[in-house]
Protein backbone atom coordinates (compact mmCIF):
# COMPACT_ATOMS: atom_id res chain seq x y z
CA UNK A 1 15.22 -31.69 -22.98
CA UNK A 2 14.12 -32.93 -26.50
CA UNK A 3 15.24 -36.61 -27.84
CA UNK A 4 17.50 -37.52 -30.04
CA UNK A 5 14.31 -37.57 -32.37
CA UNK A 6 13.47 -33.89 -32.54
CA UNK A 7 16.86 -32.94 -32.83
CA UNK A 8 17.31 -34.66 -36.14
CA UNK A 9 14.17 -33.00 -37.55
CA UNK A 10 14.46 -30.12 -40.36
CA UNK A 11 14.35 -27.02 -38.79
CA UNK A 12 11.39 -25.77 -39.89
CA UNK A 13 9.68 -28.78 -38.34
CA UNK A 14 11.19 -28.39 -34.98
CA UNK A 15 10.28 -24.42 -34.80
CA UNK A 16 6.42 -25.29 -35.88
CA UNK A 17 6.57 -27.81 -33.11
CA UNK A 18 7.81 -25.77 -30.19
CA UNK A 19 5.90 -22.41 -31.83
CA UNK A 20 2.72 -24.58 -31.40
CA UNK A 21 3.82 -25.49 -27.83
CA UNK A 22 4.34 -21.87 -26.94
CA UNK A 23 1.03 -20.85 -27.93
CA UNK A 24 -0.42 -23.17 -25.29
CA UNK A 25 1.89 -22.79 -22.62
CA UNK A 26 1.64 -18.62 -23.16
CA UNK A 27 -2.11 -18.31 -23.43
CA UNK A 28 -3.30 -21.09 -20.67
CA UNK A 29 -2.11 -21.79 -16.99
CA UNK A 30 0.65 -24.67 -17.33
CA UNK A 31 -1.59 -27.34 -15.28
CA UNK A 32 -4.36 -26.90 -17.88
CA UNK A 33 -2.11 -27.80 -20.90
CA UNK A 34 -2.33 -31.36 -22.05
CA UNK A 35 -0.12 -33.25 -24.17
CA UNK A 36 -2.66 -34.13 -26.27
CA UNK A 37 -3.51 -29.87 -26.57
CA UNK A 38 0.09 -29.47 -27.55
CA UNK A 39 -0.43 -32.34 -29.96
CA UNK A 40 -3.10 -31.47 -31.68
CA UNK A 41 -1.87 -27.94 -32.59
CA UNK A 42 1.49 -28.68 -33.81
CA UNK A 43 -0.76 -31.43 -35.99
CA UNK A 44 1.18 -34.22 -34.49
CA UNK A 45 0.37 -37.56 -32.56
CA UNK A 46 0.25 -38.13 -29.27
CA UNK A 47 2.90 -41.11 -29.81
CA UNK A 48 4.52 -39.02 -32.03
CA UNK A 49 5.08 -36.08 -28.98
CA UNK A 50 6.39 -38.74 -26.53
CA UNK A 51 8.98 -39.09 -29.67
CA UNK A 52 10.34 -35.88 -29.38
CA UNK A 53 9.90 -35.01 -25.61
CA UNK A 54 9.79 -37.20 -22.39
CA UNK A 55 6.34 -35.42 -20.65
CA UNK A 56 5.25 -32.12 -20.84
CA UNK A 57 7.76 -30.15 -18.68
CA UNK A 58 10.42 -31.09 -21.13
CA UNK A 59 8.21 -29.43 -23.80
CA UNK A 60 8.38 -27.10 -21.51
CA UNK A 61 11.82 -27.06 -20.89
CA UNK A 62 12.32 -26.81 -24.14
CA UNK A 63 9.85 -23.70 -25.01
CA UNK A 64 11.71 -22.19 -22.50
CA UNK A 65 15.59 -22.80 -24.07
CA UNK A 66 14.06 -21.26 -27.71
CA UNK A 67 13.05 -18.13 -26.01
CA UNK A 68 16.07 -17.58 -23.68
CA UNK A 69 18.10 -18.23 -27.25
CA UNK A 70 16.24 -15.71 -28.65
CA UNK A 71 16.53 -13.20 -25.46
CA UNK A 72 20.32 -13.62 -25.66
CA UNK A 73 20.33 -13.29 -29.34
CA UNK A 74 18.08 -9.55 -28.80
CA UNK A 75 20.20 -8.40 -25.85
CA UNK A 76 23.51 -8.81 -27.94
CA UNK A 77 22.09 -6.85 -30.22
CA UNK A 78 21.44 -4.29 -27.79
CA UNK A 79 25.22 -4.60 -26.15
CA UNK A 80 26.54 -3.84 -29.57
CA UNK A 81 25.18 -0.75 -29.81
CA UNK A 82 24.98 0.59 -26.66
CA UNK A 83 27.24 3.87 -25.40
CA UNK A 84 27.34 3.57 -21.71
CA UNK A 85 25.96 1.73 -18.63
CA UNK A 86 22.84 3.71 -18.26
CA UNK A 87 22.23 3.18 -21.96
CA UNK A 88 22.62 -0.86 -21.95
CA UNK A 89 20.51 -0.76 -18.55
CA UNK A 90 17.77 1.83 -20.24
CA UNK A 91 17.40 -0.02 -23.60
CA UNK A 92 17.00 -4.00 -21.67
CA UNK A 93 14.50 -2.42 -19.83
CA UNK A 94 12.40 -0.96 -22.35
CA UNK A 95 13.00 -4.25 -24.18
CA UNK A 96 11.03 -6.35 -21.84
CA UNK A 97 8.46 -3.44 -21.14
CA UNK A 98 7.80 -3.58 -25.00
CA UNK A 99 7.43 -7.22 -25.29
CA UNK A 100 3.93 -8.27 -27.17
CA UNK A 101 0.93 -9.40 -24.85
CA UNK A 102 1.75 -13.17 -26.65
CA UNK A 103 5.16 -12.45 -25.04
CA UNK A 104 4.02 -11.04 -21.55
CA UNK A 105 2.04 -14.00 -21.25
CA UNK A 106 4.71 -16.07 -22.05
CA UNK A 107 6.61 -14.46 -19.78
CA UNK A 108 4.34 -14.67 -17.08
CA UNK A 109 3.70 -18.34 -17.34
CA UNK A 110 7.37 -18.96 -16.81
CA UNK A 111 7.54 -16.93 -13.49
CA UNK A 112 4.60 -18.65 -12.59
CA UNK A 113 6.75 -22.14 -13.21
CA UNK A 114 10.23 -21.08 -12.01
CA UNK A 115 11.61 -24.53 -11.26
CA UNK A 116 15.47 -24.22 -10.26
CA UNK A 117 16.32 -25.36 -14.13
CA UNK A 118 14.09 -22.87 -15.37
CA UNK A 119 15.47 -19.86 -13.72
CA UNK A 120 18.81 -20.71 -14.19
CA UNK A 121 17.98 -20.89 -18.03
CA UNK A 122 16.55 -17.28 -18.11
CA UNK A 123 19.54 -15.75 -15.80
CA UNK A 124 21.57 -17.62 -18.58
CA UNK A 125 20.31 -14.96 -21.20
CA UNK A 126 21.20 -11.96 -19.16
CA UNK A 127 25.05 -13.34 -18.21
CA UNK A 128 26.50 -11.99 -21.27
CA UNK A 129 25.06 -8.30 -20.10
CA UNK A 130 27.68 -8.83 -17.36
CA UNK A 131 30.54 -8.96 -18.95
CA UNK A 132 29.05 -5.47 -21.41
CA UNK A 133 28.84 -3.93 -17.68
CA UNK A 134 32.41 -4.66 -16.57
CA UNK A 135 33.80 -3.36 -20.40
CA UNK A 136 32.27 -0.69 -19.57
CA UNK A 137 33.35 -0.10 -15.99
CA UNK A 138 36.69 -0.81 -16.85
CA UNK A 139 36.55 1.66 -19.83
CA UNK A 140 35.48 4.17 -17.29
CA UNK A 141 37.96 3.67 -14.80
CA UNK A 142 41.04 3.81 -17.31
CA UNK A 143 39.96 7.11 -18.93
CA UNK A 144 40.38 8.34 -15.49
CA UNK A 145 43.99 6.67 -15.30
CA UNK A 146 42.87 4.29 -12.71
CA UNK A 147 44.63 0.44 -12.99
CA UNK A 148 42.70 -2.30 -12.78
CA UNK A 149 44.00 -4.35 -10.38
CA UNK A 150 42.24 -7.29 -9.16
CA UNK A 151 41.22 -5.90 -6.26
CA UNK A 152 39.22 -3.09 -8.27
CA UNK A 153 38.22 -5.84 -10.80
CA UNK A 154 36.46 -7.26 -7.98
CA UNK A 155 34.64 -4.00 -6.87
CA UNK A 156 33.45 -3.81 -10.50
CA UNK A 157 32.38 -7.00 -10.26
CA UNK A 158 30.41 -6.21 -7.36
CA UNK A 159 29.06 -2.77 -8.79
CA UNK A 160 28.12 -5.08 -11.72
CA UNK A 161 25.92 -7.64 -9.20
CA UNK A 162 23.95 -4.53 -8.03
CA UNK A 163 23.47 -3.11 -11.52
CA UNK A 164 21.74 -6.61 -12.18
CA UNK A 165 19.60 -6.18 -8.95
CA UNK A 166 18.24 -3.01 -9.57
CA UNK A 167 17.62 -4.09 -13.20
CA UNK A 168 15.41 -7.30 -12.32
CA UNK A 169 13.66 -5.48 -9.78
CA UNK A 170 12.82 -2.79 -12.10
CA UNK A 171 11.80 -5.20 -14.54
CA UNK A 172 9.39 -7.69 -12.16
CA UNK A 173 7.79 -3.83 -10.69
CA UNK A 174 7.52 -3.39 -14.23
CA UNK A 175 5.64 -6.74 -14.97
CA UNK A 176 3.77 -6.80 -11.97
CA UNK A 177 2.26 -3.31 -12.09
CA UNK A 178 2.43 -1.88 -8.45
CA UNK A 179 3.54 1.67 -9.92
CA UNK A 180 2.91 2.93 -12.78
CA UNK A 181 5.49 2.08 -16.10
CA UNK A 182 7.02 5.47 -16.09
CA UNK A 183 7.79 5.97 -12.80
CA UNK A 184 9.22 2.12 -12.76
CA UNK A 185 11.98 3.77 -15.76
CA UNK A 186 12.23 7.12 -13.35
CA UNK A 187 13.21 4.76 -10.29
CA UNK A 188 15.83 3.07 -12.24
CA UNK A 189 17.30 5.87 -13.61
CA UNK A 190 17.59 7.54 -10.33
CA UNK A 191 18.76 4.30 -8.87
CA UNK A 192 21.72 4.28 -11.97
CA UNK A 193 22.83 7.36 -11.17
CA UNK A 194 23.27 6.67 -7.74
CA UNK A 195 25.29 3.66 -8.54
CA UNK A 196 27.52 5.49 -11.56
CA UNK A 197 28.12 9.23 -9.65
CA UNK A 198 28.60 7.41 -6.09
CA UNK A 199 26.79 8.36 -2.69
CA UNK A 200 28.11 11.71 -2.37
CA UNK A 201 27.34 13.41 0.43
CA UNK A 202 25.14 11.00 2.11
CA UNK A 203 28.30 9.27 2.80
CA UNK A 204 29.08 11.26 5.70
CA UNK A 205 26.43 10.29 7.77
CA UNK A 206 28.15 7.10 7.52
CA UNK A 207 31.28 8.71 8.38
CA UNK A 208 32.65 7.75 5.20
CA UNK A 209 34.98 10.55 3.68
């Protein structure tokens, strides 16, 4: 991650340096960017890069942390006002199917990059939508005079896992265009409902009653 260096410049400074950096890393394949590219559009030196960052992944690294910060920062803002599961679900979608063709490329570039550090720092951003699912669950379950106990703390835990599945799927279907976007959002929401009204009668083919 950045030195000691960048850290300690003013703000402005620091977000002109990694805004520069995302520019290159969102609009060129990450083996073709150069430190001295990244360099000479945030108007810096080379000597002056190795300064602030140790080689290029940690410029990377770091364009990376700024956007998941910013993520986190848009999905909390989604959390506060959402109404229900389907609604928190619904609205994170359309938030990354609305991102700019700067940020699709940006995001892009990242999946194409997923080192173990990386994707743990964009699951990161999407932790906090765990804990909106289980308020919610838990809401849910109470209005119908149901105690959480731990055991059914840990079914809502588990109800919350394949919430998140069905989300990131959507969203990668969504970003890698093998259906169209609208019936990508039609899939989910059938997939939602399943998961919120239960399996109904399909169950009994399972013998479950």
């Amino acid at each position: 991650m950045p030195t000691e260096n960048f850290k300690r410049l003013k703000t402005d400074r620091k977000n002109a340096i990694l805004k520069a950096a995302t520019r290159e890393f969102a609009t060129r394949e990450y083996a073709e960017v150069s430190v001295r590219d990244i360099a000479e559009r945030a108007d810096i030196s080379r000597g002056s890069f190795y300064l602030y960052f140790n080689d290029k992944e940690d410029c990377f690294l770091a364009v990376i942390d700024a956007y998941k910060s910013r993520i986190e920062n848009d999905l909390l803002n989604i959390y506060k006002k959402a109404t229900s599961i389907q609604d928190v679900v619904l609205q994170i979608f359309d938030y990354f199917t609305h991102l700019s063709s700067f940020e699709h490329g940006l995001f892009e570039k990242i999946s194409n990059n997923l080192s173990n550090e990386v994707q743990d720092m964009i699951l990161s951003a999407l932790e906090r939508f765990g804990g909106t699912i289980n308020e919610h669950l838990e809401e849910t379950l109470r209005n119908k005079n149901i105690e959480i106990t731990s055991e059914v703390r840990e079914q809502i835990n588990l109800r919350r896992e394949i919430i998140f599945s069905i989300l990131l799927a959507s969203i990668v279907e969504m970003t890698i265009g093998r259906i169209s976007l609208d019936e990508t959002r039609a899939n989910l929401i059938k997939k939602l409902d399943i998961i919120i009204e239960g399996f109904g009668d399909i169950n009994k083919l399972f013998g479950d009653n």
